[in-house]
N, C-alpha and C. Protein backbone atom coordinates (compact mmCIF):
# COMPACT_ATOMS: atom_id res chain seq x y z
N UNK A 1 199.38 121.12 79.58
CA UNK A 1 198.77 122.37 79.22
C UNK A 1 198.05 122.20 77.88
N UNK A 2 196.75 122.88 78.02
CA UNK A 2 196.37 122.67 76.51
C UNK A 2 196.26 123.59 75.94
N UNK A 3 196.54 123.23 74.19
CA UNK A 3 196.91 124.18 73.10
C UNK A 3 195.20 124.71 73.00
N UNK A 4 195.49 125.59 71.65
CA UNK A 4 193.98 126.46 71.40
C UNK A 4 192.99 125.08 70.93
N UNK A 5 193.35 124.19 70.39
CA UNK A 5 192.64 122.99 70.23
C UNK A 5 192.11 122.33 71.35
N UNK A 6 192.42 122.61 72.85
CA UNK A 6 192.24 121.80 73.46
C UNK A 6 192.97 120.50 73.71
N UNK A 7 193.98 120.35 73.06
CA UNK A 7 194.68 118.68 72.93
C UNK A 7 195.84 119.57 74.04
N UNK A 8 195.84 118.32 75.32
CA UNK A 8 196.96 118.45 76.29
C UNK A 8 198.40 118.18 75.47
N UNK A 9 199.12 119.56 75.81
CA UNK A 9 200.45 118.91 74.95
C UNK A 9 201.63 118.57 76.16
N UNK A 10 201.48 118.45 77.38
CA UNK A 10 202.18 118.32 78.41
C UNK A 10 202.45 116.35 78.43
N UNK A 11 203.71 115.85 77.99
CA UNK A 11 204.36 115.21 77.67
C UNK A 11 203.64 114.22 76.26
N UNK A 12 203.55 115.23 75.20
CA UNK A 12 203.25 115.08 73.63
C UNK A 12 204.12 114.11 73.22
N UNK A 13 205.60 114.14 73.45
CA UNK A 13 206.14 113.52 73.17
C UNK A 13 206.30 111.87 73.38
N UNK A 14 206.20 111.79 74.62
CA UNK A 14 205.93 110.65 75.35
C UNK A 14 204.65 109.94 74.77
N UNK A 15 203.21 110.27 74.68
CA UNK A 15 202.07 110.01 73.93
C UNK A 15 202.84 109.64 72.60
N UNK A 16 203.07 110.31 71.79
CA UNK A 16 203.70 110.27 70.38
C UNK A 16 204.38 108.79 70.25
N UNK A 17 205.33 108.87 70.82
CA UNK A 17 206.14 107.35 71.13
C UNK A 17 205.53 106.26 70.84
N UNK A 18 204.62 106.21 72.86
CA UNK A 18 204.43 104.95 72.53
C UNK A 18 202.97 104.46 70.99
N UNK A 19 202.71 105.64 70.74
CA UNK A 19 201.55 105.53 69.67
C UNK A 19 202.92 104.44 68.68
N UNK A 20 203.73 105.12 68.44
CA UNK A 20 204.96 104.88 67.59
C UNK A 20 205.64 103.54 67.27
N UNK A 21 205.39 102.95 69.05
CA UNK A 21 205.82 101.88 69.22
C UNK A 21 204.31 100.73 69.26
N UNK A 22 203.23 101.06 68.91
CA UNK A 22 202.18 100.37 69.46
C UNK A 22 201.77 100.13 70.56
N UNK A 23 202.50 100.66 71.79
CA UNK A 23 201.77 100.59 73.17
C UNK A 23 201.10 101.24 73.44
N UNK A 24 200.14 102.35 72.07
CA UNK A 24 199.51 102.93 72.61
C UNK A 24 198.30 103.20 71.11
N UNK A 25 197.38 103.01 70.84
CA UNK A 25 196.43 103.45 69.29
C UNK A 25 195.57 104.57 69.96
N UNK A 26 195.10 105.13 68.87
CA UNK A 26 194.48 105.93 68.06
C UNK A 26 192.96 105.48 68.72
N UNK A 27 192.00 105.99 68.64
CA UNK A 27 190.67 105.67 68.63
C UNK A 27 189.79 106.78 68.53
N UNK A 28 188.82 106.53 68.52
CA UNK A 28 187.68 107.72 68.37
C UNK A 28 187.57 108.32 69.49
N UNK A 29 187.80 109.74 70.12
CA UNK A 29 187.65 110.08 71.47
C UNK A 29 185.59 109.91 71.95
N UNK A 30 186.02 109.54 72.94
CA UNK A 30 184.64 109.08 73.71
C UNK A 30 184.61 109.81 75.15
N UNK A 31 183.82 110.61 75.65
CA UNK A 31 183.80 111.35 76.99
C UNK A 31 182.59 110.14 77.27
N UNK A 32 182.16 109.53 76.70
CA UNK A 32 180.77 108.64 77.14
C UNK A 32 182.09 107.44 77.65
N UNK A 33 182.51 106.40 76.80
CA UNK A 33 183.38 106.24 77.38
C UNK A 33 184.11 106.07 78.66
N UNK A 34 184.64 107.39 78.64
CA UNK A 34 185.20 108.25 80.04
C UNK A 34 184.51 107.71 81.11
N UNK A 35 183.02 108.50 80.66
CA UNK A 35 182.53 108.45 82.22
C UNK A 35 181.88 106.82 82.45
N UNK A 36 181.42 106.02 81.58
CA UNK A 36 181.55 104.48 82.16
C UNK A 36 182.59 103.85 82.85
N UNK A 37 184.18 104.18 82.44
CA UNK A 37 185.00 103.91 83.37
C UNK A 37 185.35 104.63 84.41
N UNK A 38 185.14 105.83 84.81
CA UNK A 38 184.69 106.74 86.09
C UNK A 38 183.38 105.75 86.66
N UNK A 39 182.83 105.69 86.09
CA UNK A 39 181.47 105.24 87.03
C UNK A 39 181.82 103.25 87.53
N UNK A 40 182.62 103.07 86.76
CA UNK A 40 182.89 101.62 87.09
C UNK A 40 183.92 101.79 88.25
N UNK A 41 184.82 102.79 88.11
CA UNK A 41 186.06 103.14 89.05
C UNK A 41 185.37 103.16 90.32
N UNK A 42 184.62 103.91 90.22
CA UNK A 42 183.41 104.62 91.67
C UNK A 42 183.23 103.44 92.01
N UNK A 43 182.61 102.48 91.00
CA UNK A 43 181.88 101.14 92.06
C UNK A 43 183.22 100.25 92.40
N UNK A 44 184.20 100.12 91.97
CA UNK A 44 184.70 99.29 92.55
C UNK A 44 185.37 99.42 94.06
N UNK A 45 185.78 100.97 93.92
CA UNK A 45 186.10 101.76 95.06
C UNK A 45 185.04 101.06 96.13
N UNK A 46 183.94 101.48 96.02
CA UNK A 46 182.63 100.71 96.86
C UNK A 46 182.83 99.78 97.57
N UNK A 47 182.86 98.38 96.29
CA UNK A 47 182.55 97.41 96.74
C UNK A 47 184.06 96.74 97.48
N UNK A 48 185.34 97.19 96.73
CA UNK A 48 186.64 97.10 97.55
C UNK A 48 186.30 97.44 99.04
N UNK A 49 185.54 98.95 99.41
CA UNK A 49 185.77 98.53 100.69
C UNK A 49 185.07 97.83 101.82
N UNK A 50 183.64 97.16 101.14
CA UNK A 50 183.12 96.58 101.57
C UNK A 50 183.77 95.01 101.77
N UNK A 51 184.42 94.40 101.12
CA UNK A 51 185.24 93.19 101.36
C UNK A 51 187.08 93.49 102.04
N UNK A 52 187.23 94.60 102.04
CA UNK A 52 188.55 94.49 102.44
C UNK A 52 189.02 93.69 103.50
N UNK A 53 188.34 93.51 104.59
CA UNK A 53 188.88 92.69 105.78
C UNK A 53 188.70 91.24 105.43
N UNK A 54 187.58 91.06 104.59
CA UNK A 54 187.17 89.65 104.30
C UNK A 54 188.10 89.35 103.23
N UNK A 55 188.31 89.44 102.09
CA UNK A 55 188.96 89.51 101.21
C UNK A 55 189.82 90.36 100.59
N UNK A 56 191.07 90.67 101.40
CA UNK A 56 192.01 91.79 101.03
C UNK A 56 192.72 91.62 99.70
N UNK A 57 193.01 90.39 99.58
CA UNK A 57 193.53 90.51 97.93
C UNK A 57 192.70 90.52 97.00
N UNK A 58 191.28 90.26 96.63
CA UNK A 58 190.26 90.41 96.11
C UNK A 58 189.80 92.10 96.02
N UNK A 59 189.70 92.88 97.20
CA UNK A 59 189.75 94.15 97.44
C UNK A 59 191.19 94.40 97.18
N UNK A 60 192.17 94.21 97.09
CA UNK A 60 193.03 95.04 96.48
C UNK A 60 193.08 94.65 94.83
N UNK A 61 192.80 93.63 93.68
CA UNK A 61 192.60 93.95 92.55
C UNK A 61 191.17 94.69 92.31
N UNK A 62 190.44 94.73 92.79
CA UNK A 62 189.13 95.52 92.72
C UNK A 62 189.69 97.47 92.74
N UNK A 63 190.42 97.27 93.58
CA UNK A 63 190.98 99.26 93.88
C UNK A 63 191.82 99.57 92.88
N UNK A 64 192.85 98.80 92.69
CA UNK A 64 193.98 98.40 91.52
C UNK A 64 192.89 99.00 90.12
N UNK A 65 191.97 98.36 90.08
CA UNK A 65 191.49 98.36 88.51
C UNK A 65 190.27 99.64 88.60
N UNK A 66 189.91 99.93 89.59
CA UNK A 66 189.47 101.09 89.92
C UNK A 66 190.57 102.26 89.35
N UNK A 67 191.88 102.13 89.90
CA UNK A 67 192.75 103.28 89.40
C UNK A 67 192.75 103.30 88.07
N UNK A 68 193.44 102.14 87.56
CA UNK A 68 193.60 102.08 86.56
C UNK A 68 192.32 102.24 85.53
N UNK A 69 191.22 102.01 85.62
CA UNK A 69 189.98 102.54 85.12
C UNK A 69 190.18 103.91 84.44
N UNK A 70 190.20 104.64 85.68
CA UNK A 70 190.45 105.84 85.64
C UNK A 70 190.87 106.97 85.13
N UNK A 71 192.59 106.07 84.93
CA UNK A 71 193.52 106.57 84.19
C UNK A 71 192.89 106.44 82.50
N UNK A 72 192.66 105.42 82.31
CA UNK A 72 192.26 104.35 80.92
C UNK A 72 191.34 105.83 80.84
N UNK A 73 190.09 106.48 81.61
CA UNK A 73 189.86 107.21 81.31
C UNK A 73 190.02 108.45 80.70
N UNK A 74 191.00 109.29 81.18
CA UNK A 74 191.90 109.89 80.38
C UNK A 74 192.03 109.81 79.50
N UNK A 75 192.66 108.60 78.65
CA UNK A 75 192.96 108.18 77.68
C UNK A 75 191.34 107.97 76.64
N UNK A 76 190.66 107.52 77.11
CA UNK A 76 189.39 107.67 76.05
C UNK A 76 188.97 108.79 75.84
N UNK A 77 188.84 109.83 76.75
CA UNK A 77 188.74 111.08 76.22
C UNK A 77 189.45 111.57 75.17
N UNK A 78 190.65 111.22 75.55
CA UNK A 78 192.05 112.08 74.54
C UNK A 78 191.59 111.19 73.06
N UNK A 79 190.62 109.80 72.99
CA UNK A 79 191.02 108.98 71.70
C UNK A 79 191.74 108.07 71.59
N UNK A 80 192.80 107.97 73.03
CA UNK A 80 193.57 106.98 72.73
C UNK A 80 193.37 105.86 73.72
N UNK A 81 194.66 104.91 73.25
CA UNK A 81 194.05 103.01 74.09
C UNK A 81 194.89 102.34 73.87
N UNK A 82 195.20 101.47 75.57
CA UNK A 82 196.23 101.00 75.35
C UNK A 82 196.00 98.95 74.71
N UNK A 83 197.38 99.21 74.02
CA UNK A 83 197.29 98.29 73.10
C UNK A 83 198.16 96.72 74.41
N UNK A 84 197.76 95.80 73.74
CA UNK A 84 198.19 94.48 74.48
C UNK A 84 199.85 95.07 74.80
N UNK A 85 200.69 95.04 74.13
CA UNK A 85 201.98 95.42 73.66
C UNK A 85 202.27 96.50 75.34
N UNK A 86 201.39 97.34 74.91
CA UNK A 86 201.69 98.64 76.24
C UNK A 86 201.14 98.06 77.80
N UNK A 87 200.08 97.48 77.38
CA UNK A 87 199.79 97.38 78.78
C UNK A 87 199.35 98.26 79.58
N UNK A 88 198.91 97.84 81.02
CA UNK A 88 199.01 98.63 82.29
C UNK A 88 200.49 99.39 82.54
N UNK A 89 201.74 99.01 81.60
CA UNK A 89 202.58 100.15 82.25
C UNK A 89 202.04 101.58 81.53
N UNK A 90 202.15 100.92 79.99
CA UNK A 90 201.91 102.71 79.16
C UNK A 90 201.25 103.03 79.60
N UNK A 91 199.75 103.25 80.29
CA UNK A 91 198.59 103.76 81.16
C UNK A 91 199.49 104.71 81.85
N UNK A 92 200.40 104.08 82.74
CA UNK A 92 201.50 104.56 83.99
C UNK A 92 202.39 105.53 83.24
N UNK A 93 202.85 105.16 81.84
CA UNK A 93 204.09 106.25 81.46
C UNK A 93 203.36 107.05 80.46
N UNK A 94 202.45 107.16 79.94
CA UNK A 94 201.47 107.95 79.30
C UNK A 94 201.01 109.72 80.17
N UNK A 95 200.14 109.26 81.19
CA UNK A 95 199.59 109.43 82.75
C UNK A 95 200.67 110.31 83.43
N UNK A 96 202.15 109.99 83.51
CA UNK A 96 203.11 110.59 84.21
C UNK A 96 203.59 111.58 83.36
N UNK A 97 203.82 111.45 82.04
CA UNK A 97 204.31 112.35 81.23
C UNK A 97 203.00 113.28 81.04
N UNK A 98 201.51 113.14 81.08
CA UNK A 98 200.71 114.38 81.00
C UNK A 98 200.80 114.92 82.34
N UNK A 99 200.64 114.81 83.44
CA UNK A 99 200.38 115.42 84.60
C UNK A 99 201.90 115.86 84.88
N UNK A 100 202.76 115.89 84.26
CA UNK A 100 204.03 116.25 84.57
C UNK A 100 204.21 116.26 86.28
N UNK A 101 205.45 116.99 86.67
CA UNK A 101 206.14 117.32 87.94
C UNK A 101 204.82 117.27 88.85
N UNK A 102 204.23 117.77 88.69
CA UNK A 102 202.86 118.19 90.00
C UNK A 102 202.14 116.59 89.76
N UNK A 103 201.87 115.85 89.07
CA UNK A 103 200.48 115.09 88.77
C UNK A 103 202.09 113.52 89.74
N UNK A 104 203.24 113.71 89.70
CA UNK A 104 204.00 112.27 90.35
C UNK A 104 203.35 111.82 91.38
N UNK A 105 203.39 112.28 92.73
CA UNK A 105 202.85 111.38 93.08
C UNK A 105 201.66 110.82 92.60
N UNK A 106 200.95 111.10 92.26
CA UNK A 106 199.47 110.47 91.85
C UNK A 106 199.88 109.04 91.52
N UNK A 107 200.56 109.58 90.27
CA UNK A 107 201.22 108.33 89.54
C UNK A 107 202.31 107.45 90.13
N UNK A 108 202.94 107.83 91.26
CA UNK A 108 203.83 106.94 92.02
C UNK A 108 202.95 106.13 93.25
N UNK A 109 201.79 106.49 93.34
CA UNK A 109 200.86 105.55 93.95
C UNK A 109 200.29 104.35 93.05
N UNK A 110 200.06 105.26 91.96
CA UNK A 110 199.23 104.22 91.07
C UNK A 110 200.53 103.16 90.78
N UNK A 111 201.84 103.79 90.50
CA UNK A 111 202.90 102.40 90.19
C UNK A 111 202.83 101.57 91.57
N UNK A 112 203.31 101.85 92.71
CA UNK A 112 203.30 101.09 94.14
C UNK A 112 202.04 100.47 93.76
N UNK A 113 200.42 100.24 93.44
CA UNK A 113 199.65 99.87 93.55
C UNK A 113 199.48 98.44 92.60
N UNK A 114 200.27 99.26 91.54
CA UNK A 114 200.28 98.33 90.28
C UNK A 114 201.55 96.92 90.21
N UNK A 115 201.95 97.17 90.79
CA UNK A 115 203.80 96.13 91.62
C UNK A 115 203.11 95.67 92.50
N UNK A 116 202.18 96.40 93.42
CA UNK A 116 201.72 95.05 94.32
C UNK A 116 200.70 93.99 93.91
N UNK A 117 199.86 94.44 93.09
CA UNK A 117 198.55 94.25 92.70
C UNK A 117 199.25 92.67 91.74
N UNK A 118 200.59 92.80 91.18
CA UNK A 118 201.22 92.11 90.39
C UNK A 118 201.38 90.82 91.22
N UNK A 119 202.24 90.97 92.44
CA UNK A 119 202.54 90.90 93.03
C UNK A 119 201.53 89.70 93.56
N UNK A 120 200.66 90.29 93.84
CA UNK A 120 199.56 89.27 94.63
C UNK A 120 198.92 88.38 93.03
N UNK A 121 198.64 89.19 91.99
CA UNK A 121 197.81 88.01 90.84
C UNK A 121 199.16 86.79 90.68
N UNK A 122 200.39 87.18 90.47
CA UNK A 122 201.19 86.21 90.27
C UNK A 122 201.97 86.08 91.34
N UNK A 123 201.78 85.71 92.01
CA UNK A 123 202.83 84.96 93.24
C UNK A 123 203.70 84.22 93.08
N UNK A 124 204.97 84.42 93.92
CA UNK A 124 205.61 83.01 94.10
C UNK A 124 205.91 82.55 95.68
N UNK A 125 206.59 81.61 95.60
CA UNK A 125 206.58 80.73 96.79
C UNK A 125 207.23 82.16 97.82
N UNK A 126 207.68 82.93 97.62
CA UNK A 126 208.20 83.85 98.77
C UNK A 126 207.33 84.89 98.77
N UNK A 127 206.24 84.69 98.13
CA UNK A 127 205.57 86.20 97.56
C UNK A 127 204.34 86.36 99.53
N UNK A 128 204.39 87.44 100.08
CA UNK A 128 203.26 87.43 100.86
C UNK A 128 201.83 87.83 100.48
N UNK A 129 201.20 87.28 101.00
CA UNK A 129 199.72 87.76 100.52
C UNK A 129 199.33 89.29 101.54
N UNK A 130 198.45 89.55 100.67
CA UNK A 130 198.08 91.38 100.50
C UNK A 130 197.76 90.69 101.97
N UNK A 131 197.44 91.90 102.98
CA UNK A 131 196.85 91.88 104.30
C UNK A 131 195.76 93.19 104.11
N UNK A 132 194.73 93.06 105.26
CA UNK A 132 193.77 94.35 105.31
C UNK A 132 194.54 95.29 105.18
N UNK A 133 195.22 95.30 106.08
CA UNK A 133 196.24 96.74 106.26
C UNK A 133 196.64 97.40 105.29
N UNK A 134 197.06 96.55 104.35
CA UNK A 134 197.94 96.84 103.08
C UNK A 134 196.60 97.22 102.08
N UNK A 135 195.26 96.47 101.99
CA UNK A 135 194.30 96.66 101.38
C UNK A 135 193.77 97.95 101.41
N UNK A 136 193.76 98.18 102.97
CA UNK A 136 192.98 99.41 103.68
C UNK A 136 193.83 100.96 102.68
N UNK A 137 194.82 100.57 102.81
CA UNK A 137 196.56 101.77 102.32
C UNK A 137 196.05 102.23 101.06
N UNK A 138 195.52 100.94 100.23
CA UNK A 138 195.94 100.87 98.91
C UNK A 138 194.30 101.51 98.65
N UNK A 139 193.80 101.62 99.31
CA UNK A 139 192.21 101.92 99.16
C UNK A 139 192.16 103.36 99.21
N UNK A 140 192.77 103.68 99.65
CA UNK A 140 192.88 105.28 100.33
C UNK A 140 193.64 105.90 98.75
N UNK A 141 194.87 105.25 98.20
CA UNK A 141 195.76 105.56 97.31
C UNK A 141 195.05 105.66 96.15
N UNK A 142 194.32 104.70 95.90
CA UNK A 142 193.45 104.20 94.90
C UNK A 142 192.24 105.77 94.76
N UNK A 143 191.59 105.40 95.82
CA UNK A 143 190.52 106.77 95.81
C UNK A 143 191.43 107.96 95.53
N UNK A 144 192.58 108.24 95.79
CA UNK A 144 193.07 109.82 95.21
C UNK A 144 193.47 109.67 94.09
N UNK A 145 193.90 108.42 93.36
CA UNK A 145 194.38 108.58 91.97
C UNK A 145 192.54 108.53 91.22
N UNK A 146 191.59 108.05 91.63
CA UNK A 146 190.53 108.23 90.73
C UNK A 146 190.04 109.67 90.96
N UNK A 147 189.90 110.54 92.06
CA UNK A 147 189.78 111.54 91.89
C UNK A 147 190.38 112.71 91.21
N UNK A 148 191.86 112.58 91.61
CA UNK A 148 192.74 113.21 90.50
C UNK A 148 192.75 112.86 89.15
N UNK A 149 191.79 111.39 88.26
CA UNK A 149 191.60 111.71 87.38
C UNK A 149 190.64 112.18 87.09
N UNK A 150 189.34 112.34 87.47
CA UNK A 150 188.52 113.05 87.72
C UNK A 150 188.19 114.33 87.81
N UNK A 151 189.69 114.98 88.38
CA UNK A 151 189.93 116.77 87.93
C UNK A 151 190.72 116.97 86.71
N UNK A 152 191.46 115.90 86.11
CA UNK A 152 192.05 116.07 85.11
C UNK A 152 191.09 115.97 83.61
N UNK A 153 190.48 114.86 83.81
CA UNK A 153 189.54 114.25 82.59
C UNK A 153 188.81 116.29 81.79
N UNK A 154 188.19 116.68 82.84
CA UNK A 154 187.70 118.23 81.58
C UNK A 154 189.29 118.57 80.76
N UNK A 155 190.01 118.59 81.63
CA UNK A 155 191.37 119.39 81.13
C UNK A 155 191.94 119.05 79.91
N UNK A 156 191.39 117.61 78.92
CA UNK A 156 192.30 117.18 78.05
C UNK A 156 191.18 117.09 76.77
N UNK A 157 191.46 117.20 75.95
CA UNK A 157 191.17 117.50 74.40
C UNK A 157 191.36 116.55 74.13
N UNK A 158 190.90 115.52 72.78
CA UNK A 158 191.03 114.84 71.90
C UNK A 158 192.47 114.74 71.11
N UNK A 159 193.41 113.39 71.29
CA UNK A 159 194.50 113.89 70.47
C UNK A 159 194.51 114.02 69.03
């Protein structure tokens, strides 16, 4: 929810933290920003599903970083960025603590996406490789977490 400032205070605390701990800095808020990684999200969405049958694990880090784009978006609006330290999870525990109770699943796709996506860049000898099927899933998952950031991105203020 946002205050009269506009700054989302729906899991403030959580933001606060990892700022606290370095998994998360400070930056100049950018809506320009924003929408380059919206517009990069869009294309990868694209071109993911143009290779999915041909290249499903290729199309699934392409959708993967599409989400995560996305999210990252959010975050440039608000000013903030995640630091080496935070990673792709703080994106995930940042993301879950603003969209609270209603915004989970979003974010329990984007984690399933982000464990597999892992999953396939580092393999091991038991690890299976992504299939269309699984590509096709994750394509679909992928497109609702960039749209849902997409209705969220007006909603958040500069922290």
């Amino acid at each position: 929810m946002p205050d009269s400032r506009g700054r989302w205070t729906t899991g403030e605390r959580v933001v606060a933290t990892a700022i606290e701990q370095r998994r998360l800095q400070t930056v100049h808020p950018s809506t320009e920003h924003a929408a380059l990684l919206v517009e990069q999200a869009e294309q990868h969405l694209r071109t993911a599903a143009l290779v999915v049958d041909v290249d499903p694990a290729g199309a699934f880090t392409m959708l993967y970083d599409a989400a995560r784009k996305s999210m990252v978006a959010v975050l440039a609006t608000q000013g903030l960025r995640p630091t080496a330290r935070g990673g792709h999870r703080v994106v995930q525990d940042v993301l879950e603590a603003q969209l609270g109770p209603d915004g989970r699943t979003v974010v329990r796709r984007f984690r399933e996406l982000r464990l597999r996506r892992h999953d396939s860049e580092y393999p091991d000898l038991d690890s299976q490789p992504v299939t269309s099927n699984q590509a096709r899933e994750g394509l679909e998952d992928a497109r609702s977490v960039v749209a849902a950031m997409e209705r969220f991105i007006p909603l958040v203020g500069p922290w």
